[in-house]
C-alpha atoms as a PDB file:
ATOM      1  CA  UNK A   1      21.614 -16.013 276.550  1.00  0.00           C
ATOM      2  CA  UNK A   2      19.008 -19.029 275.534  1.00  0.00           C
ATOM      3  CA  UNK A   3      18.662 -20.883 273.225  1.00  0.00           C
ATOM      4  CA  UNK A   4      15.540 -22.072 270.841  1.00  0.00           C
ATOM      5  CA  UNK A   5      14.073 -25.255 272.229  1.00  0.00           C
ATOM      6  CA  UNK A   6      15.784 -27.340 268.876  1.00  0.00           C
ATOM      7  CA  UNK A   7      16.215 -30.913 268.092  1.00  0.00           C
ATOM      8  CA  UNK A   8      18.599 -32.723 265.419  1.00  0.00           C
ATOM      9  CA  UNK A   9      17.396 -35.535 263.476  1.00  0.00           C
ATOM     10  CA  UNK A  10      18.859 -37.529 260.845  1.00  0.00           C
ATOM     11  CA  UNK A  11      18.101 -38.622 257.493  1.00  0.00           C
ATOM     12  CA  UNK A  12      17.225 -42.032 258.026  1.00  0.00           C
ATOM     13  CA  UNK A  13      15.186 -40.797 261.495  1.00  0.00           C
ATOM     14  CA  UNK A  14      12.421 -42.755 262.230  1.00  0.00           C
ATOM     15  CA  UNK A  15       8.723 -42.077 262.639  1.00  0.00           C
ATOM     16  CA  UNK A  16       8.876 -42.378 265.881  1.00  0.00           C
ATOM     17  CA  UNK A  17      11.996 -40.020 266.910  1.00  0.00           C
ATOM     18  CA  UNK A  18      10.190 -37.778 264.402  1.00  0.00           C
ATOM     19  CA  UNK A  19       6.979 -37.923 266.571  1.00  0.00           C
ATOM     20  CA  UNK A  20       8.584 -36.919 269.432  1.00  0.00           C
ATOM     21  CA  UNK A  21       9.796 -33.541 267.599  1.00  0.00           C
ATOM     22  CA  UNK A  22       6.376 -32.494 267.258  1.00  0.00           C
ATOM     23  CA  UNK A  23       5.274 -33.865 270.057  1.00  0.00           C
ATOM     24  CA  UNK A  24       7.844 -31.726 271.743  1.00  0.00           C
ATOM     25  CA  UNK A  25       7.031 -28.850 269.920  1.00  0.00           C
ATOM     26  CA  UNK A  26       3.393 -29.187 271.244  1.00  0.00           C
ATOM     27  CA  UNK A  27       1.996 -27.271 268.060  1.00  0.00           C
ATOM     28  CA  UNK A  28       4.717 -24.079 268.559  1.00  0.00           C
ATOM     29  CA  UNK A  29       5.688 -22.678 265.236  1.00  0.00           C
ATOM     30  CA  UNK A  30       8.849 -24.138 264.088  1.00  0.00           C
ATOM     31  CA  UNK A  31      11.969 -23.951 261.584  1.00  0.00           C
ATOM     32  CA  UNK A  32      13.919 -26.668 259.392  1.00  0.00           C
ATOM     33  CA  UNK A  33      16.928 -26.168 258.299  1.00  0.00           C
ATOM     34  CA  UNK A  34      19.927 -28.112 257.654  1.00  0.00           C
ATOM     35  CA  UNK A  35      22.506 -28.357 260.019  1.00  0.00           C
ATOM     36  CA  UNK A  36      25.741 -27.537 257.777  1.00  0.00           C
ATOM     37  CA  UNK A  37      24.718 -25.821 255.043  1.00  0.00           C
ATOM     38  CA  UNK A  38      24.542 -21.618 254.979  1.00  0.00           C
ATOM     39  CA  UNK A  39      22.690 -18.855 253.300  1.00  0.00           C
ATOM     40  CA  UNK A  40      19.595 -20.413 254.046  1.00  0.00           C
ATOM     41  CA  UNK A  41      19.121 -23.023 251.727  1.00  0.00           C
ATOM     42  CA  UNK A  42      16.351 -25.072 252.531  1.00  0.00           C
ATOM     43  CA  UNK A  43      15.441 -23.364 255.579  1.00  0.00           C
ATOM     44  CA  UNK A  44      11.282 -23.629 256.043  1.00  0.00           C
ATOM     45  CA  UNK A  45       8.783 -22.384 258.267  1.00  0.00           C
ATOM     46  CA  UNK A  46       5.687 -24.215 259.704  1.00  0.00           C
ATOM     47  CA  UNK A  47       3.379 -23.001 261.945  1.00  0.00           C
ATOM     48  CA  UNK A  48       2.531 -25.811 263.075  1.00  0.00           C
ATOM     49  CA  UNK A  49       4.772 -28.979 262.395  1.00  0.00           C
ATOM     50  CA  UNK A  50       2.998 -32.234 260.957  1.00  0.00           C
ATOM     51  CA  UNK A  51       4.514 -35.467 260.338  1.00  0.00           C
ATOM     52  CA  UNK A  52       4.085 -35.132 256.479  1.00  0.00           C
ATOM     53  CA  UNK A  53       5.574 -31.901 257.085  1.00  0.00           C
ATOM     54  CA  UNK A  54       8.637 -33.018 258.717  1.00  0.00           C
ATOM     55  CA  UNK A  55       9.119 -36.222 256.319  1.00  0.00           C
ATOM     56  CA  UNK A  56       8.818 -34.061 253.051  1.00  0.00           C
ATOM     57  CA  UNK A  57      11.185 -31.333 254.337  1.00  0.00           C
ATOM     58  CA  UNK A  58      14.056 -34.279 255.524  1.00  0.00           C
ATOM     59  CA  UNK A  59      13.171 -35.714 251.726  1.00  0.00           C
ATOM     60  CA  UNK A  60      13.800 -32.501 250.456  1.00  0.00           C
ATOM     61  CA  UNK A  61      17.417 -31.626 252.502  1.00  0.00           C
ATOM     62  CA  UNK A  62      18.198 -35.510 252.241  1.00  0.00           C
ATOM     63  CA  UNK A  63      20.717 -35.224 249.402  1.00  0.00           C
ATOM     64  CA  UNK A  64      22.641 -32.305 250.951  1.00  0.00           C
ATOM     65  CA  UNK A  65      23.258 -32.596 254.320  1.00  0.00           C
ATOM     66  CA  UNK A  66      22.409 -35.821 256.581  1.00  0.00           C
ATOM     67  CA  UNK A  67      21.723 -34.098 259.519  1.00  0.00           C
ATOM     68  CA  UNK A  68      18.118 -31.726 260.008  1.00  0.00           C
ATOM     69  CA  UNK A  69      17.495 -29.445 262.602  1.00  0.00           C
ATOM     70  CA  UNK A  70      14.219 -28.549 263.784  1.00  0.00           C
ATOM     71  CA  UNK A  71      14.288 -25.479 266.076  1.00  0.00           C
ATOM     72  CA  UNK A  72      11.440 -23.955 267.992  1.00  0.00           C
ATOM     73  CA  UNK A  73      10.152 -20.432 266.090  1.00  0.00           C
ATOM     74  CA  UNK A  74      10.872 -17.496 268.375  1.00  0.00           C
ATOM     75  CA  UNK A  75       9.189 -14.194 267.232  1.00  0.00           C
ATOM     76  CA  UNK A  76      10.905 -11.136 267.450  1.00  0.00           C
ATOM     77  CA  UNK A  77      13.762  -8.887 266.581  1.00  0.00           C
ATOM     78  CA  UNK A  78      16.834 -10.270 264.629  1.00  0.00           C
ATOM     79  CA  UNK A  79      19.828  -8.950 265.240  1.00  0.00           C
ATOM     80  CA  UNK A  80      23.571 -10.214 263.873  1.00  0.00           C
ATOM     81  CA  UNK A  81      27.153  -9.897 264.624  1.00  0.00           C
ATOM     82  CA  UNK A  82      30.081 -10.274 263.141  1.00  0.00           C
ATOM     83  CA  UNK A  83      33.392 -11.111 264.926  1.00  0.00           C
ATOM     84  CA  UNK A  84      37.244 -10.858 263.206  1.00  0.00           C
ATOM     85  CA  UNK A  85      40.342 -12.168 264.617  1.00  0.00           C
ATOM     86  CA  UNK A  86      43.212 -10.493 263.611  1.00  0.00           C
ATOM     87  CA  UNK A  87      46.672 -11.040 264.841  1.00  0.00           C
ATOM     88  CA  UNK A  88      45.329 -13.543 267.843  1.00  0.00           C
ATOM     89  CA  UNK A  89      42.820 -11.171 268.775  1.00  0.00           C
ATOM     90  CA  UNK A  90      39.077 -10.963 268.391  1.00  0.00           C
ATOM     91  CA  UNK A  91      36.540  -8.393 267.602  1.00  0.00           C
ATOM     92  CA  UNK A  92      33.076  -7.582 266.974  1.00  0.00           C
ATOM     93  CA  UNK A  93      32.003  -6.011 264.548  1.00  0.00           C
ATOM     94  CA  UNK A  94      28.881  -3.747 264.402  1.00  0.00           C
ATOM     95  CA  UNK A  95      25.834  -5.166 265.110  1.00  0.00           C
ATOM     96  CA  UNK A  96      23.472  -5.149 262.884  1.00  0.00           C
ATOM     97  CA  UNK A  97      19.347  -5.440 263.331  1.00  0.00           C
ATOM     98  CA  UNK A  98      17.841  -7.807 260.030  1.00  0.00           C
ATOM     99  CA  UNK A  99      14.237  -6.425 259.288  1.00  0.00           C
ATOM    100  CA  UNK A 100      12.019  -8.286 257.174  1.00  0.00           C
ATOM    101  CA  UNK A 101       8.470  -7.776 255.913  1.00  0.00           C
ATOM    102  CA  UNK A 102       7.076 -11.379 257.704  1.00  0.00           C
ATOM    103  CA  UNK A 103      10.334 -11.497 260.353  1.00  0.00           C
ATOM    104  CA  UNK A 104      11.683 -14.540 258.804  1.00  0.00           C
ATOM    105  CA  UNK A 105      15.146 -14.196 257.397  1.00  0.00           C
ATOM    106  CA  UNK A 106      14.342 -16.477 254.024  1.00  0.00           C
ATOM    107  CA  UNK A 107      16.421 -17.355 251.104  1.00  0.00           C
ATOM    108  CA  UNK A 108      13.579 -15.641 249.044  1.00  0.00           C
ATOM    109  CA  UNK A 109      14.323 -12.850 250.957  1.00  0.00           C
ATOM    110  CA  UNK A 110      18.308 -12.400 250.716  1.00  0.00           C
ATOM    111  CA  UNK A 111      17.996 -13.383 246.869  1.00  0.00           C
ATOM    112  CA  UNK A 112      15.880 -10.458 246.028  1.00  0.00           C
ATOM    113  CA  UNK A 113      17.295  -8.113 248.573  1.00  0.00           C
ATOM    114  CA  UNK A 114      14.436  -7.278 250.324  1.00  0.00           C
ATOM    115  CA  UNK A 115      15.459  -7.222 254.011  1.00  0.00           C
ATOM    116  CA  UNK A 116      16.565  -3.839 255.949  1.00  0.00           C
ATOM    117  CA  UNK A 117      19.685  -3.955 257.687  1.00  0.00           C
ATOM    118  CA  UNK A 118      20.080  -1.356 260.473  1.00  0.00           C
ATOM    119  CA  UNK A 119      23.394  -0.684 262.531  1.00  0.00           C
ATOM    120  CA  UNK A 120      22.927  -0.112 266.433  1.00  0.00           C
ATOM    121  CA  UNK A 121      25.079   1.662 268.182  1.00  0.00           C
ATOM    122  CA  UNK A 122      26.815   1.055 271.278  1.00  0.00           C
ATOM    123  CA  UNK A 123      24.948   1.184 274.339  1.00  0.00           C
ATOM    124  CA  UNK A 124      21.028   0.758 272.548  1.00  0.00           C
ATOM    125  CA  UNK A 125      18.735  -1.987 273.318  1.00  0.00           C
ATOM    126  CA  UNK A 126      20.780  -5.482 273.485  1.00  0.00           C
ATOM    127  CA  UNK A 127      23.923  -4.707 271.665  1.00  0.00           C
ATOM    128  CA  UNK A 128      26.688  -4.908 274.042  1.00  0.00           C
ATOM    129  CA  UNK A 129      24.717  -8.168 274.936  1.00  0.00           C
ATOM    130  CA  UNK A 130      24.980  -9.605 271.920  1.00  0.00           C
ATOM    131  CA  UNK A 131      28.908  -8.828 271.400  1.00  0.00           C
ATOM    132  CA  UNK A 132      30.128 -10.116 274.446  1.00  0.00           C
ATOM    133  CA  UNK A 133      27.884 -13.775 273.726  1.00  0.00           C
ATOM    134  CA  UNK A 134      29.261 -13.384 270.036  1.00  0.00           C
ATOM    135  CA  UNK A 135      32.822 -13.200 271.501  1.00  0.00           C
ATOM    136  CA  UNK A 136      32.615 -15.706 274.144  1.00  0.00           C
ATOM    137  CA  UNK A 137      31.056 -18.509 271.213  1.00  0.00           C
ATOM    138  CA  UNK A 138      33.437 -17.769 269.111  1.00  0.00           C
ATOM    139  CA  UNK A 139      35.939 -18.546 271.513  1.00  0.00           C
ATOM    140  CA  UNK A 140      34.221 -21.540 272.914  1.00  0.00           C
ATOM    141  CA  UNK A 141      34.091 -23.087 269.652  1.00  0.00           C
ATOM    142  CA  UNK A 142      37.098 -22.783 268.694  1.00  0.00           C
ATOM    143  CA  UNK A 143      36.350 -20.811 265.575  1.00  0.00           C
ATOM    144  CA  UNK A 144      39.168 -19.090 263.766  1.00  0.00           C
ATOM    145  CA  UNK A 145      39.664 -15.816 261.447  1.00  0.00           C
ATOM    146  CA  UNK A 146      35.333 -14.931 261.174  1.00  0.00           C
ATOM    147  CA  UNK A 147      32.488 -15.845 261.932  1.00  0.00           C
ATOM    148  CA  UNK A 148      28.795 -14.265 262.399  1.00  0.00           C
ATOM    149  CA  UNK A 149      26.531 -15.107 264.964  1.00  0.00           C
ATOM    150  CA  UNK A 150      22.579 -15.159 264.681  1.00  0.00           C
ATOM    151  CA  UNK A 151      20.406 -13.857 267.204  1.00  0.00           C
ATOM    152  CA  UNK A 152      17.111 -13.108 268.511  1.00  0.00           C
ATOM    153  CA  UNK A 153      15.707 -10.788 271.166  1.00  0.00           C
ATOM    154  CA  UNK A 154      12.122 -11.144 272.361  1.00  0.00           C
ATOM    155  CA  UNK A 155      10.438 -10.342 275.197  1.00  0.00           C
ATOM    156  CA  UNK A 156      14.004  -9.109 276.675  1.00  0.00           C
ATOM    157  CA  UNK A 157      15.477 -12.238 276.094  1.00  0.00           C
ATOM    158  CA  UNK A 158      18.441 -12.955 273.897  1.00  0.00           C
ATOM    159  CA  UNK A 159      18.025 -16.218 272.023  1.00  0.00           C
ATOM    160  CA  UNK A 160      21.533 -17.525 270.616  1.00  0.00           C
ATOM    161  CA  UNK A 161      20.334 -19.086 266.744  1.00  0.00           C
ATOM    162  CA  UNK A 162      23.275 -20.133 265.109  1.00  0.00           C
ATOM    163  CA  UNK A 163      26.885 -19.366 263.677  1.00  0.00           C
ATOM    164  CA  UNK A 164      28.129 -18.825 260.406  1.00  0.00           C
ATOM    165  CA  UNK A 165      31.850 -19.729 260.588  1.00  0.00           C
ATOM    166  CA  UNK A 166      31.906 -19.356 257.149  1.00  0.00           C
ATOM    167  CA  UNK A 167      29.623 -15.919 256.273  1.00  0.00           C
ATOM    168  CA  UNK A 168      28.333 -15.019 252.582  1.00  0.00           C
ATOM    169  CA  UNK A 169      31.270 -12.642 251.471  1.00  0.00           C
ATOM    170  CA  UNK A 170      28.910 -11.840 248.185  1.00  0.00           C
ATOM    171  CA  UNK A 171      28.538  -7.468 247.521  1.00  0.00           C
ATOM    172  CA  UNK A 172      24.947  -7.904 248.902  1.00  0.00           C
ATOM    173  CA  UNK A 173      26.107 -10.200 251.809  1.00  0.00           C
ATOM    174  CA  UNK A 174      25.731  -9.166 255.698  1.00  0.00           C
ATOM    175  CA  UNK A 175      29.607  -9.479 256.553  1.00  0.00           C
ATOM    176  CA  UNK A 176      30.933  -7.142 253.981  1.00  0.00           C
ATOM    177  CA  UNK A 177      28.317  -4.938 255.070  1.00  0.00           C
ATOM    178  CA  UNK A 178      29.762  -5.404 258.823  1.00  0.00           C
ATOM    179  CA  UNK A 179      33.454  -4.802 257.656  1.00  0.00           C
ATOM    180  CA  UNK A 180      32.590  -1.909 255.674  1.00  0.00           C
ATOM    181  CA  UNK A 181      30.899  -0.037 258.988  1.00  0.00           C
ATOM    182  CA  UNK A 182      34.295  -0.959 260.459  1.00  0.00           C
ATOM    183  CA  UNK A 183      36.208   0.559 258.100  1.00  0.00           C
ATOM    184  CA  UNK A 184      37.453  -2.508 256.341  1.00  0.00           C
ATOM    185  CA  UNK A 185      37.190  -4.166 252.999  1.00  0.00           C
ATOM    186  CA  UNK A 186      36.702  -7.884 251.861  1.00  0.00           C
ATOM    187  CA  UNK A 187      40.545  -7.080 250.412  1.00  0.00           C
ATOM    188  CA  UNK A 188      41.618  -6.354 253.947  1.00  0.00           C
ATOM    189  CA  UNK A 189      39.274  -8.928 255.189  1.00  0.00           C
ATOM    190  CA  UNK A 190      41.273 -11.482 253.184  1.00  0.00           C
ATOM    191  CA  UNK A 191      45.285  -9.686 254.168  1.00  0.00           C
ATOM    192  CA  UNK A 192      44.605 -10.230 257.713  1.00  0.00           C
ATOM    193  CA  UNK A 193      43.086 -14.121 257.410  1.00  0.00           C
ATOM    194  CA  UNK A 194      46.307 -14.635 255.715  1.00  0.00           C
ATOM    195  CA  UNK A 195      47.745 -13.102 257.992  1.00  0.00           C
ATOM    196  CA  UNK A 196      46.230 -14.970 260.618  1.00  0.00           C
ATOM    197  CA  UNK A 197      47.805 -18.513 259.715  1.00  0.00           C
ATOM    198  CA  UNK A 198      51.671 -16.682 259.632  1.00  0.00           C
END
């Protein structure tokens, strides 16, 4: 599994660390996002980074997180997975392929509902792939209960995006979604995390 080429700068970064980003990115297409906050907020595309670019997004996430991540745009097929502990042990859930009408997984686009999510089976294209690289971060970061685990496969290449330690658990998020193909509810969802600290 790769990883994006990425780079994490700071609010108070200076011109010159910032130039070195997009230097870097040698006029690749490239996301900002911030680094702690989930269901997208803030997240931006550019197809090709500028300075101005870079200082107005950091302006923009400034006041929520401190940290910005810049991350190299890979095009292709997204794919997610969800893993559960219960009683000490982990598993992943179904694995789910994101579609989207311009393959970028925006707020705009989980607001109004307009991405396609489709469950693989076992056994097709890079599933089992992505579950055993889902279970081996989640136990390398020491992540407890949930978590799901962004992905993206392109020219048969798996490239590892990010993890959601704490997933949307809203009826139109992915998780539910996940739990639901595995036969569980959020109700049972939340039985076994309490479970889990016991």
């Amino acid at each position: 599994v790769k990883c994006p080429d990425s780079w994490l700068l700071s609010s108070i970064s200076s011109d010159l660390e910032m130039n070195n980003v997009i230097q870097q990115l040698s006029g690749r297409p490239a996301i900002i996002k911030p680094n702690s906050l989930g269901y997208s907020f803030f997240v931006e595309f550019f197809n090709s980074l500028t300075l101005s670019q870079l200082k107005s997004q950091i302006a923009v996430i400034k006041p929520y997180d401190n940290e910005i991540l810049v991350q190299q745009y890979i095009h292709g097929v997204e794919y997610t997975c969800g893993i559960l502990e219960i009683d000490g042990k982990i598993q992943a859930l179904p694995v789910a392929e994101v579609q989207t009408k311009n393959n970028f997984y925006a707020l705009k686009v989980k607001q109004n509902n307009l991405e396609t999510l489709l469950f693989r089976e076992d056994g097709t294209g890079p599933v089992e792939q992505i579950k055993l690289a889902s279970l081996k971060l989640f136990n390398a970061l020491g992540i407890r209960n949930m978590c799901r685990f962004d992905f993206i496969y392109s020219n048969e290449k798996l490239y590892f995006l990010e993890a959601n330690s704490t997933p949307g658990l809203g009826k139109d998020s992915i998780y539910p979604k996940m739990l639901k193909q595995a036969n569980l509810s959020r109700l049972d969802l939340v039985n076994i995390c309490i479970s889990n600290q016991c």
